[in-house]
Protein backbone atom coordinates (compact mmCIF):
# COMPACT_ATOMS: atom_id res chain seq x y z
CA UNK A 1 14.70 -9.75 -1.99
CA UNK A 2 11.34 -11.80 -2.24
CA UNK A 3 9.53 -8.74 -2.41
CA UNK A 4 11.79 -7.32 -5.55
CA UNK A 5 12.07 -10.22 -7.14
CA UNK A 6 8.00 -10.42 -7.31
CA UNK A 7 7.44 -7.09 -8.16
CA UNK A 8 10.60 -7.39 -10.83
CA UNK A 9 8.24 -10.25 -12.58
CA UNK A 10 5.47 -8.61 -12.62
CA UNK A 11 7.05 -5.55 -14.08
CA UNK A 12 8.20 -7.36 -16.85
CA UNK A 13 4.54 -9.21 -17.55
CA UNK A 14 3.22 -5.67 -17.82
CA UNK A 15 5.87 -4.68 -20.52
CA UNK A 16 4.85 -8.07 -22.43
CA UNK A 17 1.47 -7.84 -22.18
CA UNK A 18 1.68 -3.83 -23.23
CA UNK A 19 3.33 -5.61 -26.43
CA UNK A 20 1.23 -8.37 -26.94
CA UNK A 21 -2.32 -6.86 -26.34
CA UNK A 22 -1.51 -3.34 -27.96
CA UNK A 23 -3.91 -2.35 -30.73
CA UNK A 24 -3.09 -4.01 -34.18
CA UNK A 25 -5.31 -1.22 -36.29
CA UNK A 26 -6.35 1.92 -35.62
CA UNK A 27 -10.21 0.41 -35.10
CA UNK A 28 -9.03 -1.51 -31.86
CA UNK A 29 -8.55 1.24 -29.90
CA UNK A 30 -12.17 1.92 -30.75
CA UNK A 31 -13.60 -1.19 -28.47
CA UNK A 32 -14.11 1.03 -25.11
CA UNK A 33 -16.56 2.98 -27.46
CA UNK A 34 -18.54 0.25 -28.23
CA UNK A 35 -18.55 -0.83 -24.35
CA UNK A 36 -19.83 2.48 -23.73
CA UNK A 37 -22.46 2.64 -26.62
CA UNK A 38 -23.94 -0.83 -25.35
CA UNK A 39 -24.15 -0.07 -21.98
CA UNK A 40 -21.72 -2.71 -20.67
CA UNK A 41 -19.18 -0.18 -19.23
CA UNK A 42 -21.73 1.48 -17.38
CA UNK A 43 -22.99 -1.50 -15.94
CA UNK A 44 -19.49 -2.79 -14.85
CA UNK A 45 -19.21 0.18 -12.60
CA UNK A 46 -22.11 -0.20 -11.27
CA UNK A 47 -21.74 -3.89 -10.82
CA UNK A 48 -18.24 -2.88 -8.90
CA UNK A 49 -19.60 0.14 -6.96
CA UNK A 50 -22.44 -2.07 -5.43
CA UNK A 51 -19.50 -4.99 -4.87
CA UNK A 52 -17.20 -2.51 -2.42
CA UNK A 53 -20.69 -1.25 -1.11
CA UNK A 54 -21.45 -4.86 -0.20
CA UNK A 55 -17.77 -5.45 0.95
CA UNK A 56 -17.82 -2.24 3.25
CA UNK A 57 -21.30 -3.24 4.57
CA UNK A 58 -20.46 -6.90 5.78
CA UNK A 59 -17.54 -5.09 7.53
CA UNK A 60 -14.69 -6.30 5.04
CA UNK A 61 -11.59 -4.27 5.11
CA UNK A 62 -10.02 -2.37 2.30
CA UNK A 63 -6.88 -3.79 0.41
CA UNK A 64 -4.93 -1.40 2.38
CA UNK A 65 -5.93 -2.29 5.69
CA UNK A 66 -5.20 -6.00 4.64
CA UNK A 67 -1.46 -5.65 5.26
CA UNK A 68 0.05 -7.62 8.43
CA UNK A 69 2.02 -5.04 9.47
């Protein structure tokens, strides 16, 4: 019940934030563009890539293999 009522929450955070953060004008949905153009996107996923390179190399485990069970 723990479990469902956790994912049940976050479920409905999603649907509010979906609301709340969806694009006002039509130039909103434009702002991954302008990551793109600048560079900054690219650079995230590289920033990320070299992250779970890192992780993998100092012998961390995946989020899957995190689970107890």
């Amino acid at each position: 019940m723990l479990c469902f009522r956790g994912l049940t929450d976050y479920l409905y955070l999603l649907a509010d934030w979906k609301v709340r953060y969806a694009p006002k004008t039509p130039d909103d949905r434009f702002v991954l563009y302008e990551l793109m153009k600048d560079g900054k996107l690219t650079f995230l996923q590289d920033y990320t890539a070299r992250k779970k390179k890192e992780d993998m190399s100092y012998g961390r485990r995946k989020d899957a293999d995190l689970s107890p069970w």
